[in-house]
C-alpha atoms as a PDB file:
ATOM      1  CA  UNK A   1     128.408  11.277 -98.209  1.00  0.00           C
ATOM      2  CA  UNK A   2     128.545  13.387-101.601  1.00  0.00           C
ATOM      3  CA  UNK A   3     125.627  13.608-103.962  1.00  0.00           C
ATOM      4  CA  UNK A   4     127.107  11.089-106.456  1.00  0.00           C
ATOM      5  CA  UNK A   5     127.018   8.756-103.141  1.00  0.00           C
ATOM      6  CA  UNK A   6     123.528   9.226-103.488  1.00  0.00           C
ATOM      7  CA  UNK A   7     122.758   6.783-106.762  1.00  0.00           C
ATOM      8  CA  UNK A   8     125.041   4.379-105.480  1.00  0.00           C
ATOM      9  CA  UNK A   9     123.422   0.764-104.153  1.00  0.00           C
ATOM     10  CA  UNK A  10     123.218   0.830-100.041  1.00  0.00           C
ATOM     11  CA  UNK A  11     124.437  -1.922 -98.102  1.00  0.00           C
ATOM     12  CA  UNK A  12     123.830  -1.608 -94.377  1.00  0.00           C
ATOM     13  CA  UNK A  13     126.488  -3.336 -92.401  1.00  0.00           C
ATOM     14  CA  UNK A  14     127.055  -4.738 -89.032  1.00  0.00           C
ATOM     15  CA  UNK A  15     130.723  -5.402 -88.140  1.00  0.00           C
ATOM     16  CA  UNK A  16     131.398  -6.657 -84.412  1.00  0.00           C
ATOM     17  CA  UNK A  17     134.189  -5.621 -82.277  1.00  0.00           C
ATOM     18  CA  UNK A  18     134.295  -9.227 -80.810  1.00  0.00           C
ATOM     19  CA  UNK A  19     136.688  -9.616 -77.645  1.00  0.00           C
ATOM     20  CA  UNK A  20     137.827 -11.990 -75.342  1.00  0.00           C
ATOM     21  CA  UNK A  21     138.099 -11.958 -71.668  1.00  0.00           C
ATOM     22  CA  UNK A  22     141.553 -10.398 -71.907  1.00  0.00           C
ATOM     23  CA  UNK A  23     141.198  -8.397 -74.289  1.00  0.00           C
ATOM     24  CA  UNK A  24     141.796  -9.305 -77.413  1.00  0.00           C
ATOM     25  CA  UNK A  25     139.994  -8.555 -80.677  1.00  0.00           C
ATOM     26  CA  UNK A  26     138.880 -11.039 -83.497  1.00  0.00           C
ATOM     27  CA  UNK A  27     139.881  -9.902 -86.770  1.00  0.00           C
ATOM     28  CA  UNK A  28     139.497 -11.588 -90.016  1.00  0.00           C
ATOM     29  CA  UNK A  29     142.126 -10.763 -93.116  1.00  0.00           C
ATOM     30  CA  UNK A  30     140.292 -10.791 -96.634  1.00  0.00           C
ATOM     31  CA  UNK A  31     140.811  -9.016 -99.786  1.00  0.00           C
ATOM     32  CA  UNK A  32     138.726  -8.312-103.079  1.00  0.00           C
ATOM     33  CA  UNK A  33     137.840 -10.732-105.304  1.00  0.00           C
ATOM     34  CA  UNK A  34     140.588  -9.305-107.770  1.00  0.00           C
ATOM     35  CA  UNK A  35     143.285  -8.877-105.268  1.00  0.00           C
ATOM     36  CA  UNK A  36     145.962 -12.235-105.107  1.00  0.00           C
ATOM     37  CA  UNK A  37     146.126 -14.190-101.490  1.00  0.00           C
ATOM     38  CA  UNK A  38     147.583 -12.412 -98.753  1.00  0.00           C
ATOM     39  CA  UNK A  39     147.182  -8.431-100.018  1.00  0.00           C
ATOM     40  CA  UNK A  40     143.901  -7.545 -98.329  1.00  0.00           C
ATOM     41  CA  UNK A  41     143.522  -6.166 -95.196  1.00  0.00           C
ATOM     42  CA  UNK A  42     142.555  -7.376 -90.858  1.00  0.00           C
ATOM     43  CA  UNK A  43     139.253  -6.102 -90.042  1.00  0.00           C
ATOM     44  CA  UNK A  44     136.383  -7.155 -87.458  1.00  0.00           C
ATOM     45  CA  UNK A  45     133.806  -9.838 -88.254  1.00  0.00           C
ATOM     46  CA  UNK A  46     130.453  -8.516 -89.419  1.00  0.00           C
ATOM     47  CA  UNK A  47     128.311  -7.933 -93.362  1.00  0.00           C
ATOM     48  CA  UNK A  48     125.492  -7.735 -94.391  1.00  0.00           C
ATOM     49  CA  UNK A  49     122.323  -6.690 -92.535  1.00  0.00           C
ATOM     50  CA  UNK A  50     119.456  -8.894 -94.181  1.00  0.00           C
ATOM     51  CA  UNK A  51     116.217  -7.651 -95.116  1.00  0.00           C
ATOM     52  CA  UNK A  52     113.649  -7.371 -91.699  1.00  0.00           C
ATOM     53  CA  UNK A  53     117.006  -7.919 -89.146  1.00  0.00           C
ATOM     54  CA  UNK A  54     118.314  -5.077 -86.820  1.00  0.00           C
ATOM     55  CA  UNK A  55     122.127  -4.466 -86.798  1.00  0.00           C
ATOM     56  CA  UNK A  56     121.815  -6.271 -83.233  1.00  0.00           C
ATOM     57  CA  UNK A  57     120.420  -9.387 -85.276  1.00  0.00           C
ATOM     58  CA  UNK A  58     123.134  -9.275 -87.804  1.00  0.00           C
ATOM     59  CA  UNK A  59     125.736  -9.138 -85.353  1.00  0.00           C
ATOM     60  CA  UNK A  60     124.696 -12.071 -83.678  1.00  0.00           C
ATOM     61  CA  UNK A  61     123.866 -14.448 -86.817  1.00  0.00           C
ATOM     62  CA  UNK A  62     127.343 -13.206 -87.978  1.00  0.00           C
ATOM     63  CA  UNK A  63     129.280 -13.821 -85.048  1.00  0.00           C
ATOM     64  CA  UNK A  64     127.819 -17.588 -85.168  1.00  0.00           C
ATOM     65  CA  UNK A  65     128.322 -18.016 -88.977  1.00  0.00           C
ATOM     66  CA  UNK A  66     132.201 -16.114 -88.961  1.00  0.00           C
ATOM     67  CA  UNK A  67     133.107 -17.662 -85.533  1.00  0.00           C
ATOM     68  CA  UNK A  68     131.266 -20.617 -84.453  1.00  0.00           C
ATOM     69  CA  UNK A  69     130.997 -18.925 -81.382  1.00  0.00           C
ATOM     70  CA  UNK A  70     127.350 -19.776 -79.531  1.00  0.00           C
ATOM     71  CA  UNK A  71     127.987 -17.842 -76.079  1.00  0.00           C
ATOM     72  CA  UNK A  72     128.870 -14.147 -76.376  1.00  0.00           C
ATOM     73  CA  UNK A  73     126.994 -11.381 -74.639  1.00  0.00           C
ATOM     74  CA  UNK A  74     126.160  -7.962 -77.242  1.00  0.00           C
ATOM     75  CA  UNK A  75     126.640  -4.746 -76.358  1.00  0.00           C
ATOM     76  CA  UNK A  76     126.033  -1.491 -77.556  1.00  0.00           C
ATOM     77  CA  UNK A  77     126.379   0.109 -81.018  1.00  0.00           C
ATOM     78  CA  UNK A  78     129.930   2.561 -80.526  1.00  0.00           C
ATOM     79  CA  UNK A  79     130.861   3.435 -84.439  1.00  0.00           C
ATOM     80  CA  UNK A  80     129.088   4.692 -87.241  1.00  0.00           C
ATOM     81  CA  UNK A  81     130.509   4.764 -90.139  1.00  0.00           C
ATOM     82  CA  UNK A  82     130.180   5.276 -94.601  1.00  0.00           C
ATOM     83  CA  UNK A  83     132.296   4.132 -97.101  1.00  0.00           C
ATOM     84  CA  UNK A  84     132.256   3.095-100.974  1.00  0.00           C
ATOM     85  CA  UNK A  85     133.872  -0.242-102.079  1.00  0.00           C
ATOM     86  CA  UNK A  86     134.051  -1.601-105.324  1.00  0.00           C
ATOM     87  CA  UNK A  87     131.901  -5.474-104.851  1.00  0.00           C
ATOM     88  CA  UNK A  88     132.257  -5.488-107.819  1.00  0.00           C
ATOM     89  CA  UNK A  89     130.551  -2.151-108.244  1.00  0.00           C
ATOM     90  CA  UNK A  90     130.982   0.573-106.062  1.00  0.00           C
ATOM     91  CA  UNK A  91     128.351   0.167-103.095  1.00  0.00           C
ATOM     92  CA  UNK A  92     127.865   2.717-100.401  1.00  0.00           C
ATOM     93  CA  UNK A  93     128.587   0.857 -96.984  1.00  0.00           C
ATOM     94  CA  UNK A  94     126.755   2.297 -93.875  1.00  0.00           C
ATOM     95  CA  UNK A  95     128.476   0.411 -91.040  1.00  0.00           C
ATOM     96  CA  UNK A  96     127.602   0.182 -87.484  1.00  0.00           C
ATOM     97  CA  UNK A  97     130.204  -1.704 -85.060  1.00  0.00           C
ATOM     98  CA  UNK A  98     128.730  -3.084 -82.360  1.00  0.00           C
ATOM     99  CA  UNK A  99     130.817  -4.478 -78.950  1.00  0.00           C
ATOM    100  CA  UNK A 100     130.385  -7.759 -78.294  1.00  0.00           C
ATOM    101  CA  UNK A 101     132.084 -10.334 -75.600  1.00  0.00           C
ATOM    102  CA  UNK A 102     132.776 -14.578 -75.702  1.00  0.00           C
ATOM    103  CA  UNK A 103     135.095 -16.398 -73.429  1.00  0.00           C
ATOM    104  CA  UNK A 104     137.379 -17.094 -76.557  1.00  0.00           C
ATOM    105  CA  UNK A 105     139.120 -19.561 -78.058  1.00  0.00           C
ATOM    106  CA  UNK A 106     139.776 -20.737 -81.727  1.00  0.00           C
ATOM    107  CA  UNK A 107     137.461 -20.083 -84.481  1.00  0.00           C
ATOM    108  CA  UNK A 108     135.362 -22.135 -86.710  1.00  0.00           C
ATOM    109  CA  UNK A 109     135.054 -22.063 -90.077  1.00  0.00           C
ATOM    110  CA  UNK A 110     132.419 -24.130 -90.278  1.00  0.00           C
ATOM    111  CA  UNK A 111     129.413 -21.941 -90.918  1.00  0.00           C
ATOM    112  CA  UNK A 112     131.743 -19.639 -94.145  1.00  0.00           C
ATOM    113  CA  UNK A 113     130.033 -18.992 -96.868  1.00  0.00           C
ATOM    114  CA  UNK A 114     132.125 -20.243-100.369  1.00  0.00           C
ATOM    115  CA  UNK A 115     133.142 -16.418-100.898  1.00  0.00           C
ATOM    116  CA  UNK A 116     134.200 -15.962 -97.342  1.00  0.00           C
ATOM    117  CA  UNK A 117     136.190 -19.296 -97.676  1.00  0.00           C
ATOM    118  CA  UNK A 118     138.157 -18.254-101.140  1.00  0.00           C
ATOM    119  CA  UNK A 119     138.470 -14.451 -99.602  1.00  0.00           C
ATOM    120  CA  UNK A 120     139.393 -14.867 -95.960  1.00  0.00           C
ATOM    121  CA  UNK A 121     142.808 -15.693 -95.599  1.00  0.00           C
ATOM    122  CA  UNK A 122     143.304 -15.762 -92.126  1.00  0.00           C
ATOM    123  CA  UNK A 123     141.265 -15.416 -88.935  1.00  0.00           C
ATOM    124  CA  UNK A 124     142.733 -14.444 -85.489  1.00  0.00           C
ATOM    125  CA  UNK A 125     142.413 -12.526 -82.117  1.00  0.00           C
ATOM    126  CA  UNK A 126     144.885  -9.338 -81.412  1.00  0.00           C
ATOM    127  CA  UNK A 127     145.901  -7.808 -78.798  1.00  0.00           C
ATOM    128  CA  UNK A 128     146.079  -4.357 -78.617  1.00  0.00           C
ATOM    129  CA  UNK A 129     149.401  -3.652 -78.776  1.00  0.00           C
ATOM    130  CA  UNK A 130     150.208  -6.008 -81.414  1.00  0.00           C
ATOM    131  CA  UNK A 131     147.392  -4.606 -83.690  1.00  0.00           C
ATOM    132  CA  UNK A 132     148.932  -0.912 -83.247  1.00  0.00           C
ATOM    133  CA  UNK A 133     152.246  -2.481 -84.132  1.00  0.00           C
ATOM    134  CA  UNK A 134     151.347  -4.410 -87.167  1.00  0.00           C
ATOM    135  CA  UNK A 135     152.553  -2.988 -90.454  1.00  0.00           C
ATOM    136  CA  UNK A 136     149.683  -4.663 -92.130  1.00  0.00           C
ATOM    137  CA  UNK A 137     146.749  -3.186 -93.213  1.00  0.00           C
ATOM    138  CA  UNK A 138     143.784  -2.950 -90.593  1.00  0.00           C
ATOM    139  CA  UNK A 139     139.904  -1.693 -91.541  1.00  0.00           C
ATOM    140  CA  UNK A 140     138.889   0.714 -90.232  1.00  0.00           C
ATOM    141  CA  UNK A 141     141.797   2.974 -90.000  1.00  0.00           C
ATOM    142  CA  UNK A 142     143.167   3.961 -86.910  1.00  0.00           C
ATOM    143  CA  UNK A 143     141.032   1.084 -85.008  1.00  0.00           C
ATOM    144  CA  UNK A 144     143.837  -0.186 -82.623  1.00  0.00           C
ATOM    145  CA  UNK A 145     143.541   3.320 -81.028  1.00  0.00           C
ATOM    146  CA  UNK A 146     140.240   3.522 -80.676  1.00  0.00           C
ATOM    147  CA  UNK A 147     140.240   0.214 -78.700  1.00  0.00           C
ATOM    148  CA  UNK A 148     141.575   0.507 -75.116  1.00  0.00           C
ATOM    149  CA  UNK A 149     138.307   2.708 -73.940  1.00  0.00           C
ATOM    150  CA  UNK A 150     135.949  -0.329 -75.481  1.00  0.00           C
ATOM    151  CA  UNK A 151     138.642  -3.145 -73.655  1.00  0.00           C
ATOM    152  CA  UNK A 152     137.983  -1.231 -70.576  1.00  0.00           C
ATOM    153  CA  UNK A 153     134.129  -0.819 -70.704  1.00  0.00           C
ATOM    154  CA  UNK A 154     133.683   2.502 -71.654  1.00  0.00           C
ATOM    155  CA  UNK A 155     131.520   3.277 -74.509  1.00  0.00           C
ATOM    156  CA  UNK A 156     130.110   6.518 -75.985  1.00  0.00           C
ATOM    157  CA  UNK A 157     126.947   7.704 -74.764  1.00  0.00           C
ATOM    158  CA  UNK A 158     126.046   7.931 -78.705  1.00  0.00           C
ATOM    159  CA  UNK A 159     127.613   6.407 -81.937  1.00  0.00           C
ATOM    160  CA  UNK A 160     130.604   7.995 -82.671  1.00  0.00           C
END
């Protein structure tokens, strides 16, 4: 963070690295409000932290809302990470990903929001592989590498 960062608004953020039992990751596509169907980006379920929840909270509320999913077992916070994005003015994200587990299957779309229903153009899970393949753009960079170690169980003693 720079000391313009500093005046920005905060938005604490929980995103989920949500897998199945083989493996897989869920990842949602959206794009910016701005930006014309199909030219935004895959990244892991998650947003906003509301006021008086813990990111553990958050991740849980938003794996129901995002997902549908009811059964999933939470694990530890792995990633931290900051970022601006213009919503529609720049906002300082501070991100935590947090592992979590379900025994799959397709996602609901019952519990989107209006926004999430005009921004989210797709919702699906990836394997490994086929995420470090893809020539489409996936948030956070580089995440298809940082996977395997989480697939397998092993997570950082702290935050990375």
């Amino acid at each position: 963070m720079n000391a313009s960062d500093a005046l920005l608004p905060e938005r604490p953020t929980t995103r989920v690295l949500l897998f199945d039992p083989v493996g897989r990751i869920l990842l949602m596509k959206g794009r910016l409000p701005n930006a014309p169907p199909g030219a935004g980006a895959w990244f892991p379920v998650g947003g906003g932290v509301e006021p008086g929840e813990t990111h553990l909270e958050a991740a849980a509320r938003e794996i129901r809302e995002e997902t549908g999913v009811t059964a999933f077992e939470l694990g530890p916070i792995v990633w931290t990470r900051e970022g601006v994005l213009n919503i529609p003015q720049p906002t300082l994200f501070k991100e935590v990903y947090v592992v979590a587990r379900c025994a799959g299957g397709d996602p609901d779309r019952g519990g989107w929001q209006e926004a999430e229903r005009e921004f989210i153009d797709d919702i699906r899970w990836w394997t490994q592989p086929d995420l470090a393949a893809t020539a489409e753009r996936v948030f956070p960079p580089g995440l298809a590498h940082r996977l395997p170690p989480l697939i397998a169980g092993r997570y950082p003693p702290e935050p990375l």
